[in-house]
N, C-alpha and C. Protein backbone atom coordinates (compact mmCIF):
# COMPACT_ATOMS: atom_id res chain seq x y z
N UNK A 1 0.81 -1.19 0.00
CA UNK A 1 0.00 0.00 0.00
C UNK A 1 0.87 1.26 0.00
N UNK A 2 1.74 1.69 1.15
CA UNK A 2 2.73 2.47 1.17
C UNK A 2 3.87 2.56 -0.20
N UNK A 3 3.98 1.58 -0.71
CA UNK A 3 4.63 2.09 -1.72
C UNK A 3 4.30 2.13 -3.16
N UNK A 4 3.03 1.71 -3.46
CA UNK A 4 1.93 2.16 -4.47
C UNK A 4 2.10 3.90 -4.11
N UNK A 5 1.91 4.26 -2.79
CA UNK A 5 1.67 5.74 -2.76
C UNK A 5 2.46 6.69 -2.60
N UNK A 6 3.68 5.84 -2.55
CA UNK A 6 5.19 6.79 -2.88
C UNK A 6 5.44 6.50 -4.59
N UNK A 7 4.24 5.68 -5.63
CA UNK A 7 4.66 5.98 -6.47
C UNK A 7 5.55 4.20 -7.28
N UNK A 8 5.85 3.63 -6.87
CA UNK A 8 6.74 2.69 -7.13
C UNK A 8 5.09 1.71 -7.48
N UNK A 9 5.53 0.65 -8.55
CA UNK A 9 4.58 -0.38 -9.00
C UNK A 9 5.18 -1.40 -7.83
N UNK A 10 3.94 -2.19 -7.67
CA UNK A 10 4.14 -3.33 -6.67
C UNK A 10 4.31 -4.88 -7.40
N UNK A 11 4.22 -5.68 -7.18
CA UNK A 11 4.19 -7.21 -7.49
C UNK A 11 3.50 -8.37 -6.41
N UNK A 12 2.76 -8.19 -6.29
CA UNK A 12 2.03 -9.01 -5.13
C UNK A 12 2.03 -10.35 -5.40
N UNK A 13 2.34 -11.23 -4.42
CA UNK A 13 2.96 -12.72 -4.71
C UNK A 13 1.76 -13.56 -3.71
N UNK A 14 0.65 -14.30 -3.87
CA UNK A 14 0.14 -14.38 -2.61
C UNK A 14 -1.07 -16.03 -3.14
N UNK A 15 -0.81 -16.93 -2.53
CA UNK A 15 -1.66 -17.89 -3.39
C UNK A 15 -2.98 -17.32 -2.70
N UNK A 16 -3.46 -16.64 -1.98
CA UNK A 16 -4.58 -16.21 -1.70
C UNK A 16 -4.84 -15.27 -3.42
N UNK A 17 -4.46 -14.77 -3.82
CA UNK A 17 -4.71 -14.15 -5.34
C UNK A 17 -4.86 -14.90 -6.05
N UNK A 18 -4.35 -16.35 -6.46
CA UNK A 18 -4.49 -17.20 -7.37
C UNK A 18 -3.72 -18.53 -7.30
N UNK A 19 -3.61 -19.38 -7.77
CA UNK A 19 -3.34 -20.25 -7.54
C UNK A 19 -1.43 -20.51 -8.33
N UNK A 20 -1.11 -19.64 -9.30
CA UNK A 20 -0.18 -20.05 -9.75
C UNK A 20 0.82 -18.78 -9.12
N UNK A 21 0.05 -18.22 -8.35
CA UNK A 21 1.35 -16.78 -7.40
C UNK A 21 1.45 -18.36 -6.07
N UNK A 22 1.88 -19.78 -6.10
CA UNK A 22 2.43 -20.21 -4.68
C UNK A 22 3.74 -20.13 -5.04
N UNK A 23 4.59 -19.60 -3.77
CA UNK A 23 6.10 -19.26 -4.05
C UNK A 23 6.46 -21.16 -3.95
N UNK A 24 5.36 -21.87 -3.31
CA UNK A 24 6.43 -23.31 -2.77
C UNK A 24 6.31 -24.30 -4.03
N UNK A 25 5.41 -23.55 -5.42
CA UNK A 25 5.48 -24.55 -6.39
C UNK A 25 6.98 -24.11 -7.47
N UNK A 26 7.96 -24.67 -8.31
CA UNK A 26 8.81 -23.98 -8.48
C UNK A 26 9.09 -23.28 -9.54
N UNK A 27 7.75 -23.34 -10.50
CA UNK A 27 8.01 -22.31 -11.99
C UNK A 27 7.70 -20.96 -10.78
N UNK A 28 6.84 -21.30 -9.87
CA UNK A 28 6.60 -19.36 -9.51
C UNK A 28 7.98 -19.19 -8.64
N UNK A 29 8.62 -19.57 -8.30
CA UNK A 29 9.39 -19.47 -6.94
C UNK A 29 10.55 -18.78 -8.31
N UNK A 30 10.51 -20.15 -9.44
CA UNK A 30 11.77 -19.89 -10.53
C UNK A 30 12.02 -18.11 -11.04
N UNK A 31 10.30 -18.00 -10.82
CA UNK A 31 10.47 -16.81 -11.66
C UNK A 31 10.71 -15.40 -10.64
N UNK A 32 10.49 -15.47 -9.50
CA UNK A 32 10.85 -14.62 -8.24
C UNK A 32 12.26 -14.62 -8.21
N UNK A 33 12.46 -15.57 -8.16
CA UNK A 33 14.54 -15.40 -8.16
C UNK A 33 15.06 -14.41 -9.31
N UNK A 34 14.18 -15.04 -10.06
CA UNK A 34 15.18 -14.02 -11.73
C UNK A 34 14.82 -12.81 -11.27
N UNK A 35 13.57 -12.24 -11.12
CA UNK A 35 13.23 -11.17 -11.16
C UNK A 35 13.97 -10.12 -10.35
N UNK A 36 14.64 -10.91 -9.13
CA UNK A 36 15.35 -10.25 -8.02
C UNK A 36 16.06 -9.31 -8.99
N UNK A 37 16.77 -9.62 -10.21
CA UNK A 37 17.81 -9.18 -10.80
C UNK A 37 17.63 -8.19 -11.40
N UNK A 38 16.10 -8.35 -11.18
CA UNK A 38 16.21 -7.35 -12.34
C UNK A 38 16.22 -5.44 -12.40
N UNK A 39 16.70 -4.86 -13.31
CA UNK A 39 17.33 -3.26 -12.94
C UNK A 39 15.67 -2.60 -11.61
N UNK A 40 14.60 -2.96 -12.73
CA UNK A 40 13.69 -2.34 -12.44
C UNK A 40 13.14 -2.82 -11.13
N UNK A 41 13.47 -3.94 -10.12
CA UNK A 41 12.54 -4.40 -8.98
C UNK A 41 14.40 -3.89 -8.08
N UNK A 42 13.09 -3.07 -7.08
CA UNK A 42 14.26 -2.54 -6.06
C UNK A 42 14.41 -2.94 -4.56
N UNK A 43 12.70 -3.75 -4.33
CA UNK A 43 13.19 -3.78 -3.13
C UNK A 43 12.31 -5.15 -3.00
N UNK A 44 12.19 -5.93 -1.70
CA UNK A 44 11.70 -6.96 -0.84
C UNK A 44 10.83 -6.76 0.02
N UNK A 45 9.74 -6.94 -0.35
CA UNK A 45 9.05 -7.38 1.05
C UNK A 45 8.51 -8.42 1.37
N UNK A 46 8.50 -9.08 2.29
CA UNK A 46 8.18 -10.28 2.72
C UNK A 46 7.41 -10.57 4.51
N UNK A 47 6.06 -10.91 3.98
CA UNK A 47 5.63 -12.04 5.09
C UNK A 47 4.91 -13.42 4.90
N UNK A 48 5.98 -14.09 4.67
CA UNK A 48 5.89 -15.62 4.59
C UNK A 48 4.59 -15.97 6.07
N UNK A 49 3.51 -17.24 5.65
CA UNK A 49 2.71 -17.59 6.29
C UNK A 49 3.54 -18.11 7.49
N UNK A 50 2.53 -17.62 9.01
CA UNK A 50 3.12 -17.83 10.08
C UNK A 50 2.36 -18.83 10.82
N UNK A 51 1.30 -19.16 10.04
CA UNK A 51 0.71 -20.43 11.17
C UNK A 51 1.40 -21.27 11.92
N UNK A 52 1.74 -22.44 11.34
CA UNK A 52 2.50 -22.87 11.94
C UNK A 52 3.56 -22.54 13.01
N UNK A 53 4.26 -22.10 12.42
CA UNK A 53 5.37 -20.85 13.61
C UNK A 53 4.87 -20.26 14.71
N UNK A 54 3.31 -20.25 14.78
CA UNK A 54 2.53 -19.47 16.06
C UNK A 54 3.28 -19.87 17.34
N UNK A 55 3.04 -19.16 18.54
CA UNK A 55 3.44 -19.17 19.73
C UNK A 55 1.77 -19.50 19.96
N UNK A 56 1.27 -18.85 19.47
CA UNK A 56 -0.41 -19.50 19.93
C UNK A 56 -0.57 -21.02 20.09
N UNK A 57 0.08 -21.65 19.48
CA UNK A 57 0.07 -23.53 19.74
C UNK A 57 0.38 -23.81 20.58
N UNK A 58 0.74 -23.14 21.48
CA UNK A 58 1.23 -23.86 22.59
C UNK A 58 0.39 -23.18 24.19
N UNK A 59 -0.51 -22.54 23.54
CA UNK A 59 -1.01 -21.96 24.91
C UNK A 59 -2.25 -23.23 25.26
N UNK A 60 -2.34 -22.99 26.90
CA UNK A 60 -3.40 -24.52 27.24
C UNK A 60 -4.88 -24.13 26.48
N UNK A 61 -5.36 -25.29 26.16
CA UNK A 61 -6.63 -25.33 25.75
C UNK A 61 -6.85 -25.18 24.21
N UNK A 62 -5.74 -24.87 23.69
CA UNK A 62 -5.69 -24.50 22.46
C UNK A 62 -4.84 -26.12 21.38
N UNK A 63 -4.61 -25.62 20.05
CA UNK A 63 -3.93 -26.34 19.35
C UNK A 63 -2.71 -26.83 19.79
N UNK A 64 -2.41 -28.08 19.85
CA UNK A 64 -1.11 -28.86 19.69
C UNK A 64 0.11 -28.25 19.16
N UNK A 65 1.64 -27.59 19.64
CA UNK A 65 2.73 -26.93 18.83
C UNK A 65 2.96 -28.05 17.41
N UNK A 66 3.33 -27.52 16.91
CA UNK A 66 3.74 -28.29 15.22
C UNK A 66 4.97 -28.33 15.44
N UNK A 67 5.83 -27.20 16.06
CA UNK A 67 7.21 -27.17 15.64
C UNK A 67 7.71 -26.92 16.92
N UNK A 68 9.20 -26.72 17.50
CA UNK A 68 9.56 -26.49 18.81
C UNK A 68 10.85 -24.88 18.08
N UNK A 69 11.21 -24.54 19.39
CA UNK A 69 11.53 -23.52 19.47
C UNK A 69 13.25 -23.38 19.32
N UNK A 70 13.85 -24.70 19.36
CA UNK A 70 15.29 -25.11 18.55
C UNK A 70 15.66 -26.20 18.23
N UNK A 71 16.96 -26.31 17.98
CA UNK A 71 17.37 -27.51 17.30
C UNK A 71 16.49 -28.01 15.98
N UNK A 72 16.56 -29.51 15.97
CA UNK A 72 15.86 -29.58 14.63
C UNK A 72 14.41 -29.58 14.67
N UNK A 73 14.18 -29.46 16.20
CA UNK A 73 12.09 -29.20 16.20
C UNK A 73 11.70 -28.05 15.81
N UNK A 74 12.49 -26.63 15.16
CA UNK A 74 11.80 -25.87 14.49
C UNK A 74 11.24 -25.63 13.00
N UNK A 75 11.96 -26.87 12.57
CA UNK A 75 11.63 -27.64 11.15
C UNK A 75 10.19 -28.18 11.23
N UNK A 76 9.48 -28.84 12.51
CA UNK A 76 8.87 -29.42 12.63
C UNK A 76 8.69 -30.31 13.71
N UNK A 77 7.93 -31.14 14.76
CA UNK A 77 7.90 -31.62 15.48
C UNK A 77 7.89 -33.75 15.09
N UNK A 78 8.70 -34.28 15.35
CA UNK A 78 8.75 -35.71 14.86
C UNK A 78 7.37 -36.93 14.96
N UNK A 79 6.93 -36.57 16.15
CA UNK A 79 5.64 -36.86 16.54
C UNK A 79 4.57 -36.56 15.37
N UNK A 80 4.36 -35.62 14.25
CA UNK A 80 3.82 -35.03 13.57
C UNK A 80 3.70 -36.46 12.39
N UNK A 81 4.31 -37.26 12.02
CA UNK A 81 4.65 -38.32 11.46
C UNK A 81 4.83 -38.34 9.91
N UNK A 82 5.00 -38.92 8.57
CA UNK A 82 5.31 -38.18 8.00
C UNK A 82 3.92 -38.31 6.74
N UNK A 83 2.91 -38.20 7.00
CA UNK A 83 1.70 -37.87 5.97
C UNK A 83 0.66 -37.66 6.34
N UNK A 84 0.36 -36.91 7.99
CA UNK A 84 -0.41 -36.42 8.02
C UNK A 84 -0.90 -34.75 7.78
N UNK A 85 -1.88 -34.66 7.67
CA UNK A 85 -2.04 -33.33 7.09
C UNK A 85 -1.31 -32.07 7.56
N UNK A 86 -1.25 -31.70 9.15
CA UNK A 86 0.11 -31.29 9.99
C UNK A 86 1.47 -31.21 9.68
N UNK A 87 1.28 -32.42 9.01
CA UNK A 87 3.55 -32.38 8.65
C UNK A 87 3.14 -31.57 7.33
N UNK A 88 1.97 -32.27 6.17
CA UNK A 88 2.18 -31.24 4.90
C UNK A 88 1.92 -29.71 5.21
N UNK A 89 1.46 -29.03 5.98
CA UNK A 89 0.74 -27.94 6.15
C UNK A 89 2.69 -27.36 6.72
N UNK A 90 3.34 -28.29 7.97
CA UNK A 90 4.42 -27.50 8.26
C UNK A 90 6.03 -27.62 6.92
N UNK A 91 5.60 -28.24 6.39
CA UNK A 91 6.66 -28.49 5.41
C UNK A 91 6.44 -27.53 4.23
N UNK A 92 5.16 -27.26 4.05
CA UNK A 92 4.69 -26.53 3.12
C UNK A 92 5.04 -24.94 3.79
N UNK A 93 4.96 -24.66 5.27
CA UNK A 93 5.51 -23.43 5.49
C UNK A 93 6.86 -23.17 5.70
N UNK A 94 7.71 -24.24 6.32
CA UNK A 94 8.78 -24.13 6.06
C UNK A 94 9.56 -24.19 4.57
N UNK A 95 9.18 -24.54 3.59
CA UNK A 95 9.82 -24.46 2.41
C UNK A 95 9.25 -22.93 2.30
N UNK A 96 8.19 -22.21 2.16
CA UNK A 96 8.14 -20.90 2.12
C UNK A 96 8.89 -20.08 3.15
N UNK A 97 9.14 -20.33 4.05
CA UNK A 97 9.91 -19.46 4.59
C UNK A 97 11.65 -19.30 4.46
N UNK A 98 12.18 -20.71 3.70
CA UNK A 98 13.17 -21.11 3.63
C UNK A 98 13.67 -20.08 1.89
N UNK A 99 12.29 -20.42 1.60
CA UNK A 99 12.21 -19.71 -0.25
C UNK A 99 12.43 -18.21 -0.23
N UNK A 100 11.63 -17.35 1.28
CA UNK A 100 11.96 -16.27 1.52
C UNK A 100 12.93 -15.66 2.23
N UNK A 101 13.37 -16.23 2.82
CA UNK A 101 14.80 -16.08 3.81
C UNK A 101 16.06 -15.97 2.22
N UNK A 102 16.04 -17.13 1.23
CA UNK A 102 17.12 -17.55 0.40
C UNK A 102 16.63 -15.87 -0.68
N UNK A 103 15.52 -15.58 -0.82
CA UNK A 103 15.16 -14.28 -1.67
C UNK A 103 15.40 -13.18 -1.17
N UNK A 104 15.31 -13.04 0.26
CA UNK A 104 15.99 -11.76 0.44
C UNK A 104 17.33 -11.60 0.74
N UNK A 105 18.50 -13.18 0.94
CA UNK A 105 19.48 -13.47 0.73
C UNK A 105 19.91 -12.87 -0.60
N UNK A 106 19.33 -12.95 -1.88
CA UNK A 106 19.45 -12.76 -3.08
C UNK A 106 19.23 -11.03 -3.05
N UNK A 107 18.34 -10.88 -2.27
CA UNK A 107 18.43 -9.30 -2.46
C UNK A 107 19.34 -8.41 -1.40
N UNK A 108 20.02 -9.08 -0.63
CA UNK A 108 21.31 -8.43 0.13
C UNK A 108 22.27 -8.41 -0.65
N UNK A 109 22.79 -9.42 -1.54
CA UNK A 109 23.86 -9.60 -2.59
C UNK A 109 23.60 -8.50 -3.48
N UNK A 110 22.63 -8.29 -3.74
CA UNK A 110 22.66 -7.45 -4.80
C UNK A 110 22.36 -6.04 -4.72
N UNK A 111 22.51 -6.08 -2.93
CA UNK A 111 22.51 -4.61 -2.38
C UNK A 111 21.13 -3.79 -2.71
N UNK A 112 20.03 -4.63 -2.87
CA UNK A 112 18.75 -3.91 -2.48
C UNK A 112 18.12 -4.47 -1.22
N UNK A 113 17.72 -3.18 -0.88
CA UNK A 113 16.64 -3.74 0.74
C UNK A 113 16.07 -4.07 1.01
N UNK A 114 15.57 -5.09 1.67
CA UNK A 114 14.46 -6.00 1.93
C UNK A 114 13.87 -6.10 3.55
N UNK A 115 12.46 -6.19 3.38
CA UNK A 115 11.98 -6.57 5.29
C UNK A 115 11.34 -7.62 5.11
N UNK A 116 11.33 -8.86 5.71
CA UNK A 116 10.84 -9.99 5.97
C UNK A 116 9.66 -9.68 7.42
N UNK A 117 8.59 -9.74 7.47
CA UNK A 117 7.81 -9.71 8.59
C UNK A 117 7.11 -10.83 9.02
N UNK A 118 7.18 -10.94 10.47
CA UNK A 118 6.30 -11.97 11.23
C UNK A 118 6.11 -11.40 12.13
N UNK A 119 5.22 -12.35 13.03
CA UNK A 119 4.73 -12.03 14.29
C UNK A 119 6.28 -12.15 15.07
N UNK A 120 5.97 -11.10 16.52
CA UNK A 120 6.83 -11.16 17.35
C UNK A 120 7.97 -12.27 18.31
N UNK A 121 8.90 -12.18 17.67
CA UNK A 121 9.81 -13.43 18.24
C UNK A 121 9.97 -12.78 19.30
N UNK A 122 9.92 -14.13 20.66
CA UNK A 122 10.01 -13.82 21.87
C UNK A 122 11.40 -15.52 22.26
N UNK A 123 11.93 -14.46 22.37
CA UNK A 123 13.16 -15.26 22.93
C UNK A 123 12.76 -17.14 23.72
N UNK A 124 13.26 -18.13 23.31
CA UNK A 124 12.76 -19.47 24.05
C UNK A 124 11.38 -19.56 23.41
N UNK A 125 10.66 -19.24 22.52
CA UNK A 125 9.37 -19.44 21.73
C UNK A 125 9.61 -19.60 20.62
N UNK A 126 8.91 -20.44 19.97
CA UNK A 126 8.85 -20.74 18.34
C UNK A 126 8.82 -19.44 17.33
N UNK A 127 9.01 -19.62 16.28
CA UNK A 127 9.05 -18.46 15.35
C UNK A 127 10.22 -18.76 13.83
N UNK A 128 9.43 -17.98 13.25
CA UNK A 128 10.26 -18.07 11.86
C UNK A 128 11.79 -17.90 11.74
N UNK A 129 11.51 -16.89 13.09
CA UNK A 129 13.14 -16.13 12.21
C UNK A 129 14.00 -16.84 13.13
N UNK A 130 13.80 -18.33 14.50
CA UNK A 130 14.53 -19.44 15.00
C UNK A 130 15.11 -20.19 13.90
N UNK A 131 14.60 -19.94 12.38
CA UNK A 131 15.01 -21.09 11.18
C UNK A 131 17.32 -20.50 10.96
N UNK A 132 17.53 -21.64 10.98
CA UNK A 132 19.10 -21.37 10.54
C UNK A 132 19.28 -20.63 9.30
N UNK A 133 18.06 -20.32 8.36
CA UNK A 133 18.37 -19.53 7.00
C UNK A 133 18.13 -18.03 7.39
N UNK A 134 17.11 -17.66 8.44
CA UNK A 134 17.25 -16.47 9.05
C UNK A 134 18.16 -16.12 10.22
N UNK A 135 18.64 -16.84 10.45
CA UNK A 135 19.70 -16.47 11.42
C UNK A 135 20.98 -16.45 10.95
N UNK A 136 20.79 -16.66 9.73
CA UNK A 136 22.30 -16.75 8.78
C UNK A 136 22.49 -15.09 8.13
N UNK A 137 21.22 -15.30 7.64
CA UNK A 137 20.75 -13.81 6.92
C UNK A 137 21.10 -12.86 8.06
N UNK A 138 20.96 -12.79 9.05
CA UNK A 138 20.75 -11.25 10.52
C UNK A 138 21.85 -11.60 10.43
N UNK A 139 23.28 -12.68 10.72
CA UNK A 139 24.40 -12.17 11.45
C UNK A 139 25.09 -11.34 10.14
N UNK A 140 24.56 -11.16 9.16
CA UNK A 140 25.58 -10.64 7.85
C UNK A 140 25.34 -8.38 8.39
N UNK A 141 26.42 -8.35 7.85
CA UNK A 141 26.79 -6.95 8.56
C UNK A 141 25.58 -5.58 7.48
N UNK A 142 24.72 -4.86 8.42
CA UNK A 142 24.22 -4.07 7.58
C UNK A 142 22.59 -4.59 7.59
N UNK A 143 22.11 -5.87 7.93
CA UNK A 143 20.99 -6.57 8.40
C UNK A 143 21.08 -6.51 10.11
N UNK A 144 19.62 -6.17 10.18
CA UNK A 144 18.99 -5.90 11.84
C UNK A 144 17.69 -6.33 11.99
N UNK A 145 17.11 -6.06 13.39
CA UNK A 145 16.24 -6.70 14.03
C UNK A 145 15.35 -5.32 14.22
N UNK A 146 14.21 -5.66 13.74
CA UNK A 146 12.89 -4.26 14.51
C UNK A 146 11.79 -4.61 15.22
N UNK A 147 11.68 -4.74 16.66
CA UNK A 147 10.13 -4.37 16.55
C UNK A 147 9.30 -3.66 16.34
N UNK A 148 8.04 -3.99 16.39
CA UNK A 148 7.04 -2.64 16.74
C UNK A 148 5.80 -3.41 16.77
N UNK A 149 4.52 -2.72 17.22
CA UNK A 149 3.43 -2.76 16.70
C UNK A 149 2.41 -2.48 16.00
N UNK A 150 1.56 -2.98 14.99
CA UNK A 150 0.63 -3.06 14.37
C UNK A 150 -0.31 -1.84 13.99
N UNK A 151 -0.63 -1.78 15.61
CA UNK A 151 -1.72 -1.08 15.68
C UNK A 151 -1.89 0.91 15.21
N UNK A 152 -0.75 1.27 15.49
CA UNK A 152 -0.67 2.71 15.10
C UNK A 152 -0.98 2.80 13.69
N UNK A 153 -0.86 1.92 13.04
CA UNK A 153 -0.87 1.55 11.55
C UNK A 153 -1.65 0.87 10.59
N UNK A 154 -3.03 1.21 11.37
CA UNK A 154 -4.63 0.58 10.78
C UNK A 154 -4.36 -1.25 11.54
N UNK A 155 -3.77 -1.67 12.05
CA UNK A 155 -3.88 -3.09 12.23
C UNK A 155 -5.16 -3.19 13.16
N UNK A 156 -6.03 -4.13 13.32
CA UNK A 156 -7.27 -4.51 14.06
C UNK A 156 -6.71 -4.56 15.74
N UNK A 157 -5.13 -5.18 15.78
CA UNK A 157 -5.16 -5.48 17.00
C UNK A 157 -4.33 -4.99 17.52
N UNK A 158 -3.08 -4.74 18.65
CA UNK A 158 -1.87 -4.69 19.01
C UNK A 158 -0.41 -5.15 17.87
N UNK A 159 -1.35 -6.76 17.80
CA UNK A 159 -0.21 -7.55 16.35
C UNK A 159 1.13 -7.20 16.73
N UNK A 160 2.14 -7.39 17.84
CA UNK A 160 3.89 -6.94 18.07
C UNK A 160 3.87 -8.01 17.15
N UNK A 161 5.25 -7.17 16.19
CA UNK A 161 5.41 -7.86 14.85
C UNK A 161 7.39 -7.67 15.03
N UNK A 162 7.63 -8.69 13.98
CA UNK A 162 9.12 -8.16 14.25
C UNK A 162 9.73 -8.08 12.91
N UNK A 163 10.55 -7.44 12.83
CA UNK A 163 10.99 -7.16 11.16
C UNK A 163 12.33 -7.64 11.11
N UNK A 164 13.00 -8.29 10.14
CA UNK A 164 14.13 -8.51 9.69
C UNK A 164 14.28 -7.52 8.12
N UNK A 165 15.32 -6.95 8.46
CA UNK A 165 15.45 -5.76 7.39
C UNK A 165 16.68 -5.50 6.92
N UNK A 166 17.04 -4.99 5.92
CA UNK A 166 18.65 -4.81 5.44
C UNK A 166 18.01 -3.16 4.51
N UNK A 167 18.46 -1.67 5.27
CA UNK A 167 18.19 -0.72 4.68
C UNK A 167 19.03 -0.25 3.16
N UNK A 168 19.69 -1.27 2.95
CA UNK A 168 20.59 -1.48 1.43
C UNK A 168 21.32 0.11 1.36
């Protein structure tokens, strides 16, 4: 929205729009990489689906966690087994988040700026940016960590969100 109104054309990537914008099938994913390159696309934005990744799974009374909060349970939880609908739903978000972490990898190299957004990582809790492809991405020099919240900014709720960003 904000940058429709500074003027810049957007590219909206979202299988909620259609069925052939999914970044996890790989002619669309193929064609997001090239595009990184190209003169005319300048910047990144990214919020890869966070279901899975919720901290909400784990509160009582609620849904079962999918994934754990390190080691190799943030891939996924083993218990999950490997064809029930749960493992496809977390494999299917982890390859998107893995697809977006490696794209805005692609757009640090090439020295344009990118923000990756999710919900608020809280230290010892599950979350996207616990994945080793985002934690590879933040230790590189010139990439940082933001919070904030939502709400000053038309959001419905509070929403503490956290940004991974590289101001290029």
């Amino acid at each position: 929205h904000y940058a429709r109104l500074a003027g810049y054309q957007t590219l909206d990537v979202d299988i909620c729009i259609g069925p052939a914008l999914n970044v996890c099938h790989d002619d669309c994913w193929d064609e997001r990489l090239r595009l990184a390159d190209h003169p005319l696309v300048v910047a990144l934005q990214g919020d890869p689906q966070c279901s899975t990744f919720s901290t909400l799974l784990s509160r009582p009374g609620g849904p079962q966690p999918v994934r754990g909060p390190s080691g190799p349970d943030r891939y996924g939880l083993k218990h999950l087994g490997k064809s029930s609908a749960a493992k496809t739903k977390v494999d299917m978000d982890t390859l998107l988040a893995i697809r977006t972490a490696a794209l805005a990898t692609r757009f640090f190299a090439l020295n344009k700026p990118f923000i990756i957004e999710n919900p608020k990582w809280f230290p010892g809790k599950t979350s996207i940016f616990t994945l080793d492809e985002f934690l590879n991405l933040a230790s590189q020099s010139g990439v940082e960590w933001s919070d904030f919240a939502q709400c000053p900014f038309g959001s419905y709720s509070l929403k503490p969100t956290t940004l991974l960003l590289c101001k290029a």
